[in-house]
C-alpha atoms as a PDB file:
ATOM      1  CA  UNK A   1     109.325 108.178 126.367  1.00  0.00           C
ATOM      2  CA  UNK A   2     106.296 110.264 126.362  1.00  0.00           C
ATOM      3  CA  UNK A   3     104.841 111.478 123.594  1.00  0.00           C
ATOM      4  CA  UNK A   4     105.392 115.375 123.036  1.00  0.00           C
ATOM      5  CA  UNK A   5     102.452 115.577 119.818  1.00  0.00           C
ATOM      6  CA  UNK A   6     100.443 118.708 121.061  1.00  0.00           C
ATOM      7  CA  UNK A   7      96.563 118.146 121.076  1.00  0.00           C
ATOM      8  CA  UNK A   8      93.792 120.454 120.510  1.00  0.00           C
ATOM      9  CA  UNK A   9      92.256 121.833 123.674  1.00  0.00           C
ATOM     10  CA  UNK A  10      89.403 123.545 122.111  1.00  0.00           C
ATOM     11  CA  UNK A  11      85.948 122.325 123.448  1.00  0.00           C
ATOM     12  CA  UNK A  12      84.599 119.728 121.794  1.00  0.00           C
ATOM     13  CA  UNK A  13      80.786 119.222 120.725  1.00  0.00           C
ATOM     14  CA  UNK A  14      78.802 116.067 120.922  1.00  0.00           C
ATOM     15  CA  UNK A  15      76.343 116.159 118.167  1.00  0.00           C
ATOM     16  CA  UNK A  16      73.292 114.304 117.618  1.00  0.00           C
ATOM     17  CA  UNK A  17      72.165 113.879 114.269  1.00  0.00           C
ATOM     18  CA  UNK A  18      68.876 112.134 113.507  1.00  0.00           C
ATOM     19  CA  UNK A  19      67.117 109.930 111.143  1.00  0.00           C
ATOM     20  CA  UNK A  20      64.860 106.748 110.556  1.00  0.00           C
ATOM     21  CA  UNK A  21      65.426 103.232 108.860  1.00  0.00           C
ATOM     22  CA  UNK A  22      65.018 102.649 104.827  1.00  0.00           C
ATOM     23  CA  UNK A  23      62.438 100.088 103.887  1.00  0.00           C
ATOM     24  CA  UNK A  24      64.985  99.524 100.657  1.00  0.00           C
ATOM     25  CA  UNK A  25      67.629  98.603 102.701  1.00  0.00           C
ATOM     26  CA  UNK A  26      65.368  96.603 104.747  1.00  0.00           C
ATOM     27  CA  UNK A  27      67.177  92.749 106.178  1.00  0.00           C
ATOM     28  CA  UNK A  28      65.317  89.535 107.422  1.00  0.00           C
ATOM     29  CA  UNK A  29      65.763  91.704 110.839  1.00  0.00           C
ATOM     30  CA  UNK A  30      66.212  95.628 110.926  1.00  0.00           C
ATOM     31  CA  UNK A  31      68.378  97.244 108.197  1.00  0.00           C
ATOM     32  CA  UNK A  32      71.124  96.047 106.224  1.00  0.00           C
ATOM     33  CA  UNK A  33      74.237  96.630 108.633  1.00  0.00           C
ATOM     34  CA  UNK A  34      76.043  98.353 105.981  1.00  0.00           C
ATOM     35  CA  UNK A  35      73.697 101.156 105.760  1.00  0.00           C
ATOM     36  CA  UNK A  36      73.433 101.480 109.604  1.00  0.00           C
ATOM     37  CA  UNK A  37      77.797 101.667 109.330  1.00  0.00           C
ATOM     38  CA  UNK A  38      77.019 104.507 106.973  1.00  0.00           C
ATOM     39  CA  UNK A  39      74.575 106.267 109.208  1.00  0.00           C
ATOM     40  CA  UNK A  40      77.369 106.274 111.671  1.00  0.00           C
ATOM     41  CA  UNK A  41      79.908 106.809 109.692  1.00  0.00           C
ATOM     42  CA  UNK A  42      77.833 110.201 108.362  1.00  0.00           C
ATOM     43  CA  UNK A  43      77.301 111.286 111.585  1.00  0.00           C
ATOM     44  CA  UNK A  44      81.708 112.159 112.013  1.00  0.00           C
ATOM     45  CA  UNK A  45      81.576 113.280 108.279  1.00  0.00           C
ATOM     46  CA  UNK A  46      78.665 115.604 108.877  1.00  0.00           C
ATOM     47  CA  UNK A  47      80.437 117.127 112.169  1.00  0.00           C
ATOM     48  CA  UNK A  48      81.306 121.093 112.415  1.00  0.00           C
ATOM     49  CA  UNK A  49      84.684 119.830 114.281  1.00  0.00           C
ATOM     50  CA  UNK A  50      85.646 117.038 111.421  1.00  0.00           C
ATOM     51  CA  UNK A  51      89.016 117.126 110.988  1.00  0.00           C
ATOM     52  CA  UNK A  52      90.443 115.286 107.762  1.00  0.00           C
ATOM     53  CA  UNK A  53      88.596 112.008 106.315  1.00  0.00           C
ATOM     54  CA  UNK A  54      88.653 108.776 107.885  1.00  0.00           C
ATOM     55  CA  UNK A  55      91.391 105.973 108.110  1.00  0.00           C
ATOM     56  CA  UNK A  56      89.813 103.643 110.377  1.00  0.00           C
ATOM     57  CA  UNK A  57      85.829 103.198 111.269  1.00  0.00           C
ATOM     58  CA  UNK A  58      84.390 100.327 113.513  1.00  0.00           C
ATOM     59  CA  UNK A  59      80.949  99.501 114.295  1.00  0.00           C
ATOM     60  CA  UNK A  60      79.804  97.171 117.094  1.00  0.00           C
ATOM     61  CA  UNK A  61      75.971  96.222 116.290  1.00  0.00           C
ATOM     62  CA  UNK A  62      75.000  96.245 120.140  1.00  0.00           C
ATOM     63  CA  UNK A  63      71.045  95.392 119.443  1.00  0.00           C
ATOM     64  CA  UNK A  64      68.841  94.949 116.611  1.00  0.00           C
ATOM     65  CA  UNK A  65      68.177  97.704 115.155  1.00  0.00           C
ATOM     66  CA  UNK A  66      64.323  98.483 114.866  1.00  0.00           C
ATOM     67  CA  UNK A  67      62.224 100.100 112.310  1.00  0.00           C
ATOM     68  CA  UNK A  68      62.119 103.752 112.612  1.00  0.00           C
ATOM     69  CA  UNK A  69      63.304 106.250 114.129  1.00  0.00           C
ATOM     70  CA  UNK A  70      66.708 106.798 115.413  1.00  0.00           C
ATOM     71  CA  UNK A  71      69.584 109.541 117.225  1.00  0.00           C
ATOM     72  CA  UNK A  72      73.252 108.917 116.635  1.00  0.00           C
ATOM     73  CA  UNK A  73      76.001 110.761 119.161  1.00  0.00           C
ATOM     74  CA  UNK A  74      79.201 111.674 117.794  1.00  0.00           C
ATOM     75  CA  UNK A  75      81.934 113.217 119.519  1.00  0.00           C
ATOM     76  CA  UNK A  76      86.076 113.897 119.555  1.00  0.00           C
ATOM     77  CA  UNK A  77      87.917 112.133 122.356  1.00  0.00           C
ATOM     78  CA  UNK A  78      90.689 113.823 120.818  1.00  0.00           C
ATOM     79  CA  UNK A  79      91.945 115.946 118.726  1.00  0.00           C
ATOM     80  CA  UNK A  80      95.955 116.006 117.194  1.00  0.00           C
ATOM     81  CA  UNK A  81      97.476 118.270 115.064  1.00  0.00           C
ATOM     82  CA  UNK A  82      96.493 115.829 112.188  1.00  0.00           C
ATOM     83  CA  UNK A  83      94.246 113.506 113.755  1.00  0.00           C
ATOM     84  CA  UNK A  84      91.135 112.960 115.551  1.00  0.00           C
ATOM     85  CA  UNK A  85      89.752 110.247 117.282  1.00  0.00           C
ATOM     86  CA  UNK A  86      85.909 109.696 117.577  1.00  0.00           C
ATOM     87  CA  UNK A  87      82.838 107.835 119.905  1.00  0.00           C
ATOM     88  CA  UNK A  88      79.624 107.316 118.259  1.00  0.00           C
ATOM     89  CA  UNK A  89      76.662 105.699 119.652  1.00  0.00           C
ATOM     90  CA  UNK A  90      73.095 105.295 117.567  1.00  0.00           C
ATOM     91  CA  UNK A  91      69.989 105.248 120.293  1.00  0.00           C
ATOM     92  CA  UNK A  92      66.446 104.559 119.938  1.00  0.00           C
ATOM     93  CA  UNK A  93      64.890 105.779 123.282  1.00  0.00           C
ATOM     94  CA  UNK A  94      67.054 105.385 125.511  1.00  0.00           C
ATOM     95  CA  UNK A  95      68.586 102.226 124.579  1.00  0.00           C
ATOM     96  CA  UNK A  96      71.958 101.730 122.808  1.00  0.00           C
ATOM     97  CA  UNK A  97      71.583  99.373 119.761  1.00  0.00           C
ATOM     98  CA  UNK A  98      75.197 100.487 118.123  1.00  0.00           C
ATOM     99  CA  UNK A  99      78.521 102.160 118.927  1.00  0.00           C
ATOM    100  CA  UNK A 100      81.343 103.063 117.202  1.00  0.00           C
ATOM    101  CA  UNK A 101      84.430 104.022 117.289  1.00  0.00           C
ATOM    102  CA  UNK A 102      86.511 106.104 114.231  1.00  0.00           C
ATOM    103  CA  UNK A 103      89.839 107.750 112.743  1.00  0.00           C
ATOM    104  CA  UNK A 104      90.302 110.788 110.771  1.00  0.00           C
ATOM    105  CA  UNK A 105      92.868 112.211 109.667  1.00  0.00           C
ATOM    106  CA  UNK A 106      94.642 114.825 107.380  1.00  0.00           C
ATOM    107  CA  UNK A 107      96.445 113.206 104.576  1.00  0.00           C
ATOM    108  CA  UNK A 108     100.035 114.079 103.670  1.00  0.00           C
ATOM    109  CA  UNK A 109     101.652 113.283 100.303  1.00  0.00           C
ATOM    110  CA  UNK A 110     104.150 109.780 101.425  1.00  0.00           C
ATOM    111  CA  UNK A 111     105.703 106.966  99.739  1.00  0.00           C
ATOM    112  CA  UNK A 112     103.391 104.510  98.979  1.00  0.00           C
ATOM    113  CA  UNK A 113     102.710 101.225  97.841  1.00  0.00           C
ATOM    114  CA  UNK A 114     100.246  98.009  98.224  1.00  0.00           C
ATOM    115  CA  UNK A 115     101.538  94.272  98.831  1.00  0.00           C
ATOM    116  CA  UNK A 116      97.858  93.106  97.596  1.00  0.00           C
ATOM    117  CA  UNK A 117      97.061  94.079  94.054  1.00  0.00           C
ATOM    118  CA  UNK A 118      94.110  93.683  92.495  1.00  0.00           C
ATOM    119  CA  UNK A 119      93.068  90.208  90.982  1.00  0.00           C
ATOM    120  CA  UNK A 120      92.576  89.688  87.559  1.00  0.00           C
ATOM    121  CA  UNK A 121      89.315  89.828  86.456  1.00  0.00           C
ATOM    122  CA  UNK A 122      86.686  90.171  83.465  1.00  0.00           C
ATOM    123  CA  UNK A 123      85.049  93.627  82.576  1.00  0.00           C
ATOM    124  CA  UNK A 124      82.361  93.926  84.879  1.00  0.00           C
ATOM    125  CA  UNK A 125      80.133  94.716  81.860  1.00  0.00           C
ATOM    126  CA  UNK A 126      81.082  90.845  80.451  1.00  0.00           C
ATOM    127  CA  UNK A 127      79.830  89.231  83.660  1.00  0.00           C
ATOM    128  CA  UNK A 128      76.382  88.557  84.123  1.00  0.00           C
ATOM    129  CA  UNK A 129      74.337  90.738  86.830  1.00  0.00           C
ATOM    130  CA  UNK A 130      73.162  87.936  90.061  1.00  0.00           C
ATOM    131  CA  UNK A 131      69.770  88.510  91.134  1.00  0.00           C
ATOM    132  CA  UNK A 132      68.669  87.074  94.522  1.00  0.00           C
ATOM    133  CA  UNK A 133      65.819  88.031  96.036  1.00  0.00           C
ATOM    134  CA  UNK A 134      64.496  87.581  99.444  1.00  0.00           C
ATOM    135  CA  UNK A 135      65.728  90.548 101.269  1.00  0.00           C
ATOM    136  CA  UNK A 136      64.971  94.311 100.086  1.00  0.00           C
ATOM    137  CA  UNK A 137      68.431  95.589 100.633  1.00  0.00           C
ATOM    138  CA  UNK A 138      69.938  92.742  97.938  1.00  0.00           C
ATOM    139  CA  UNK A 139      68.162  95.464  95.387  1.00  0.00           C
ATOM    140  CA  UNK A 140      70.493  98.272  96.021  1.00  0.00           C
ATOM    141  CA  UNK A 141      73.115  96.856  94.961  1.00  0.00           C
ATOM    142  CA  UNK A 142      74.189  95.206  91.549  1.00  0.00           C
ATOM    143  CA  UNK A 143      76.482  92.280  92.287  1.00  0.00           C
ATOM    144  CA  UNK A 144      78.575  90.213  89.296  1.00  0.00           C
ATOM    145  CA  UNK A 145      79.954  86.860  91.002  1.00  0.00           C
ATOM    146  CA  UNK A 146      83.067  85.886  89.849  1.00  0.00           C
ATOM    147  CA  UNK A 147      83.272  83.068  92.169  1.00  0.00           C
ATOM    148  CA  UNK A 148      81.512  82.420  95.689  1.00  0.00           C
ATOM    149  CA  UNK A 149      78.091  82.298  95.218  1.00  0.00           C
ATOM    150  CA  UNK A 150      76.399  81.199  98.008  1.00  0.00           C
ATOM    151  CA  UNK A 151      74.672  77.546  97.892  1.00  0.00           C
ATOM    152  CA  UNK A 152      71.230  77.798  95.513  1.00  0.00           C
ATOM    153  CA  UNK A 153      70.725  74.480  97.326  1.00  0.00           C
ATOM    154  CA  UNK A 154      71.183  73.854 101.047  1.00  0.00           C
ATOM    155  CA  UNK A 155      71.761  70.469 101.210  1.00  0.00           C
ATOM    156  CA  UNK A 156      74.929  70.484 103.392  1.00  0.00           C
ATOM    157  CA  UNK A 157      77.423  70.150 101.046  1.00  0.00           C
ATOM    158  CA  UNK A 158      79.322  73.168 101.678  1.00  0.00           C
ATOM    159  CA  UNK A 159      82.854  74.002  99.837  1.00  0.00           C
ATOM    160  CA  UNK A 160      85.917  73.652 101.108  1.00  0.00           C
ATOM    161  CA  UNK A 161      86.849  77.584 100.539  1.00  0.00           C
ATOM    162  CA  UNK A 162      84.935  80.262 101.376  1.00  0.00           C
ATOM    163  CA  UNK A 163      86.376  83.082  99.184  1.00  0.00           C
ATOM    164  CA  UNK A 164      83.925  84.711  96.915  1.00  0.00           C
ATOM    165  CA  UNK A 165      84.714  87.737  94.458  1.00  0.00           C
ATOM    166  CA  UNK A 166      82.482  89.898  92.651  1.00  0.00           C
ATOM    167  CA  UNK A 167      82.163  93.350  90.722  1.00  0.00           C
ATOM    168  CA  UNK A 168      79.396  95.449  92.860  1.00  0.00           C
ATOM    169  CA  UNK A 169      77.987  99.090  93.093  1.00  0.00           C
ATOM    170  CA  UNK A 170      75.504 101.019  94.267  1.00  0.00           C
ATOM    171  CA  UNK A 171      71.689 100.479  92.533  1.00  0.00           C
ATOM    172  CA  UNK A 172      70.910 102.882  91.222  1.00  0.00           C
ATOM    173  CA  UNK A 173      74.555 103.744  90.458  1.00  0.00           C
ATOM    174  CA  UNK A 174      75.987 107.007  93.017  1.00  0.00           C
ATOM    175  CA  UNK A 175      79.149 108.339  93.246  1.00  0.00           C
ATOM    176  CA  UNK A 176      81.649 106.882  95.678  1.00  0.00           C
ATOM    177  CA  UNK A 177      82.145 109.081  99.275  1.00  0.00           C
ATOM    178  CA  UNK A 178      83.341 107.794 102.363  1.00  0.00           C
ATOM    179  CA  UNK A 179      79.838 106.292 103.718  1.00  0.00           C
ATOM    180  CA  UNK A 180      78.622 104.678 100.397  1.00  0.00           C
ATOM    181  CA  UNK A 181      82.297 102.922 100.673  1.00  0.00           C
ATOM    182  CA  UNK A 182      81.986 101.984 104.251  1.00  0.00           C
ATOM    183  CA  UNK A 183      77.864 100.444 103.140  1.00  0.00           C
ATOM    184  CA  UNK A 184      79.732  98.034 100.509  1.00  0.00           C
ATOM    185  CA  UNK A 185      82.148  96.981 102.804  1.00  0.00           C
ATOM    186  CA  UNK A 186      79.172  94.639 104.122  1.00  0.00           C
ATOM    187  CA  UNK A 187      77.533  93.263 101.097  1.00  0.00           C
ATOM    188  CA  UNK A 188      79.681  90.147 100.967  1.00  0.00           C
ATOM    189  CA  UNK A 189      77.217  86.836 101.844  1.00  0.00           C
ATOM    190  CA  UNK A 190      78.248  85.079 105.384  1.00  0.00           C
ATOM    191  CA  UNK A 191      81.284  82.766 105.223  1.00  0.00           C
ATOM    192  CA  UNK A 192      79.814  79.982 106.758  1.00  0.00           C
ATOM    193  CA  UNK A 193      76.817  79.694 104.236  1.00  0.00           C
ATOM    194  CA  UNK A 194      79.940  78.560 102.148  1.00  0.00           C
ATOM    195  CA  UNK A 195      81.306  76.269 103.767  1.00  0.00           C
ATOM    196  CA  UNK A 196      78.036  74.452 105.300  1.00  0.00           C
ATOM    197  CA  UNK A 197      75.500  75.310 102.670  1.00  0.00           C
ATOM    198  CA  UNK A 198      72.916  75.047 105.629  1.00  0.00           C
ATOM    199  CA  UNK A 199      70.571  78.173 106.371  1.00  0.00           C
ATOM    200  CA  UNK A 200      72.899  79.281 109.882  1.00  0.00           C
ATOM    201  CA  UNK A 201      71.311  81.934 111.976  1.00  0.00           C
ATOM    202  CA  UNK A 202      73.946  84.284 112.441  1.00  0.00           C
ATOM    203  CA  UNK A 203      74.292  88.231 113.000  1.00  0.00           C
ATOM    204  CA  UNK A 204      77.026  90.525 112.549  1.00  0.00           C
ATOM    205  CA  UNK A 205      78.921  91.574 115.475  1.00  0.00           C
ATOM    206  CA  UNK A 206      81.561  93.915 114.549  1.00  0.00           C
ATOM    207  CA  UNK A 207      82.533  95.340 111.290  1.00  0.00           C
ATOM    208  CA  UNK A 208      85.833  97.377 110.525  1.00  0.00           C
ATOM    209  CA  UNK A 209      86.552  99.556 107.730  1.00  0.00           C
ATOM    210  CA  UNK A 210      90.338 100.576 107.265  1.00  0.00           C
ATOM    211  CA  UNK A 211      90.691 103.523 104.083  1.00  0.00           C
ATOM    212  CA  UNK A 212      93.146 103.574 101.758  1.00  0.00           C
ATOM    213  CA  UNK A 213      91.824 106.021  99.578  1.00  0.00           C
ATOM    214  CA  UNK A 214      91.554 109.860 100.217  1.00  0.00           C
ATOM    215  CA  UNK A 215      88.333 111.990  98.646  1.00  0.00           C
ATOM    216  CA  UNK A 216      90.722 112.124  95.303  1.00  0.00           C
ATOM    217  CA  UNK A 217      90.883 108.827  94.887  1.00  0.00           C
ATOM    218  CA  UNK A 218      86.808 107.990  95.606  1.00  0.00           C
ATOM    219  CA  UNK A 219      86.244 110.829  93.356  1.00  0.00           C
ATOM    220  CA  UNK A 220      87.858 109.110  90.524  1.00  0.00           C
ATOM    221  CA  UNK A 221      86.097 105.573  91.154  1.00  0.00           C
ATOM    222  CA  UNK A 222      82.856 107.823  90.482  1.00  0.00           C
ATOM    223  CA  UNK A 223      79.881 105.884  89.828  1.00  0.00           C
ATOM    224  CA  UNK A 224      81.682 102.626  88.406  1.00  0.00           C
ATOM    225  CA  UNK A 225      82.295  99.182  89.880  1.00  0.00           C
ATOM    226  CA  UNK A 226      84.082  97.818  92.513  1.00  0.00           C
ATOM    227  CA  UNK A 227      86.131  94.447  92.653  1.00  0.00           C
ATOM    228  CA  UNK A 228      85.497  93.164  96.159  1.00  0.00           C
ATOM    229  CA  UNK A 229      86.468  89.544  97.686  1.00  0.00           C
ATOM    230  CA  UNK A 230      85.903  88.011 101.054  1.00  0.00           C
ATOM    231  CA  UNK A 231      87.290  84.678 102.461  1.00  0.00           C
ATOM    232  CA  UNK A 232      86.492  83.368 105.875  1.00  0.00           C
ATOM    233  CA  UNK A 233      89.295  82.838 108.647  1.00  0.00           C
ATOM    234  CA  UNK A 234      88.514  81.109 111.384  1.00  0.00           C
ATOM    235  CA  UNK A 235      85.134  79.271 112.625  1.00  0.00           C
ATOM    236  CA  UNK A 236      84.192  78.037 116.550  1.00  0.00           C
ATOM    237  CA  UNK A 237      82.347  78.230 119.516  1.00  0.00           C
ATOM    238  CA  UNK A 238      79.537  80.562 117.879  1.00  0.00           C
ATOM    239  CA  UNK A 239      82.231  82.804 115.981  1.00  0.00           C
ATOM    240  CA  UNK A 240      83.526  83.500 112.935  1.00  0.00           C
ATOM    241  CA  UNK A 241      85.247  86.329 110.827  1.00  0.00           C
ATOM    242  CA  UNK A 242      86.436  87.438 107.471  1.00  0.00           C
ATOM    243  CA  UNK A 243      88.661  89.613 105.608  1.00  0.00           C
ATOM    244  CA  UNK A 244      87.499  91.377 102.771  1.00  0.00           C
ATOM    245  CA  UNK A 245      89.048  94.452 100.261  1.00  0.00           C
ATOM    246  CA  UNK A 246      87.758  96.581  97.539  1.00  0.00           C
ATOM    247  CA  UNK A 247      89.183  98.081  94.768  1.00  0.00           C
ATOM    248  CA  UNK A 248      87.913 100.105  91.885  1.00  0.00           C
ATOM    249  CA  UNK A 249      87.978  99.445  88.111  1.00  0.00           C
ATOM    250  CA  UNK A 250      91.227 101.258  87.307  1.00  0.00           C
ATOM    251  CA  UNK A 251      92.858  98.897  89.839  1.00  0.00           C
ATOM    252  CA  UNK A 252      93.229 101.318  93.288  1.00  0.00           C
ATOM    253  CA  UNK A 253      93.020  99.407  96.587  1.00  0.00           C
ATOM    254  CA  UNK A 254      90.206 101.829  98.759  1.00  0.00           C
ATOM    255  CA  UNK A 255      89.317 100.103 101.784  1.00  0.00           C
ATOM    256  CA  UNK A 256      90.040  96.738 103.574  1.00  0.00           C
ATOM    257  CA  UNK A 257      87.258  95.062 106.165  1.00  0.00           C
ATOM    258  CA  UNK A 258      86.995  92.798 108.511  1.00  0.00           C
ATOM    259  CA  UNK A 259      84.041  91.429 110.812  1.00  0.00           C
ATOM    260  CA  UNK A 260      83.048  89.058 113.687  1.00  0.00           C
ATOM    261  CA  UNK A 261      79.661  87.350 113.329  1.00  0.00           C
ATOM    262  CA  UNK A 262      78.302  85.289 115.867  1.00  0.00           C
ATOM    263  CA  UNK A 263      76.183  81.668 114.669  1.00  0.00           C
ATOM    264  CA  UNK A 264      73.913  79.438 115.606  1.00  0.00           C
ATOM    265  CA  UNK A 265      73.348  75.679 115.430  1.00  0.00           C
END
């Protein structure tokens, strides 16, 4: 049966919004991908034609992103009564080196309910801060390992689980929005690092953000911690992915993830 939802037939605007790389959230190559998600992410949030917040975001990291400067496009496909579907592609020059897709929506009060609560864990303030250096982006972000570390020695003897789980935020501390959520969504350490404890080349392919939480609810987080865990699913052929959610200190599931990374022998 065919759908009989009305869309918006208003003209829509691509808009290019521009910007240039952070040395702080600098990687062994090009920036941190969760601050390039944001970027694009901030792009839809920052449009005149926005309607509602986002439910679903995905980034495809198409190149290496370079130093410097670059120009995001963001445009509705289409716009519903409650929804609106997005394109986003970040450029420098001419070339691509990301696309995106994205979901907003208007939120209506429903039942609700979540079939994965929040583990039990220590205060964040009675677990002790990780510091790792080696990259500048591991600096903006304070990270309290409950469990999944990855290897201090790479000697091959990898676990046999690859779930880690840790209390993180922003360094310095920010308030929560809808980009700062979608930048944490990355900060958990490769899977297969775990499992192999061997130094894998490897590069994020795809990353996908679903949101739980309206603005109310990433209001309320504010500036505190976040519980977030990761476990690996399946590894082969170059490929692997993981699952990951966060929640925040008083317990509220905000966002799920999941990403592809390609590796290397």
């Amino acid at each position: 049966m065919p759908s009989t939802r009305r869309s918006r037939c208003s003209r829509t605007t691509t808009a290019l919004s521009r910007g240039r790389t952070s040395l702080p959230y600098a990687n062994f190559i090009g920036p941190y991908g969760g601050i390039t998600a944001a970027q694009c992410l901030n792009a839809v949030l920052q449009h005149p034609q926005r309607l509602g917040d986002p439910v679903a975001f995905t980034v495809n990291f198409a190149a290496a992103v370079a130093d410097g400067g670059f120009a995001i496009r963001a445009r509705p496909a289409r716009t519903n009564r409650s929804t609106q579907h997005w394109i986003i592609e970040m450029l420098q020059g001419e070339e691509v080196v990301a696309t995106g897709t994205a979901l907003t929506a208007l939120r209506r009060p429903t039942w609700g309910g979540h079939e994965l609560p929040m583990p039990e864990a220590p205060r964040p303030q009675d677990v002790a801060r990780v510091t790792r250096r080696g990259v500048a982006w591991l600096e903006r972000y304070e990270m309290r390992f409950l469990l999944g570390m990855i290897p201090r020695d790479w000697d091959g003897q990898g676990a046999s689980d690859s779930l880690s789980r840790l209390w993180v935020r922003d360094d310095p501390p920010r308030p929560l929005d809808f980009a700062s959520l979608a930048a944490l969504c990355d900060v958990f350490f490769p899977r297969i690092w775990l499992r192999r404890a061997r130094q894998t080349p490897l590069g994020t392919v795809s990353m996908t953000v679903y949101f739980h939480a309206g603005a109310a609810q990433l209001q309320a987080a504010g500036a505190g911690y976040l519980l977030a865990q990761a476990r690996g699913q399946g590894f082969g052929s170059g490929y692997f992915d993981h699952t990951g959610q966060l929640w925040s200190e008083q317990g509220e599931l905000l966002a799920t993830t999941h990403q592809v990374m390609y590796y290397k022998e």
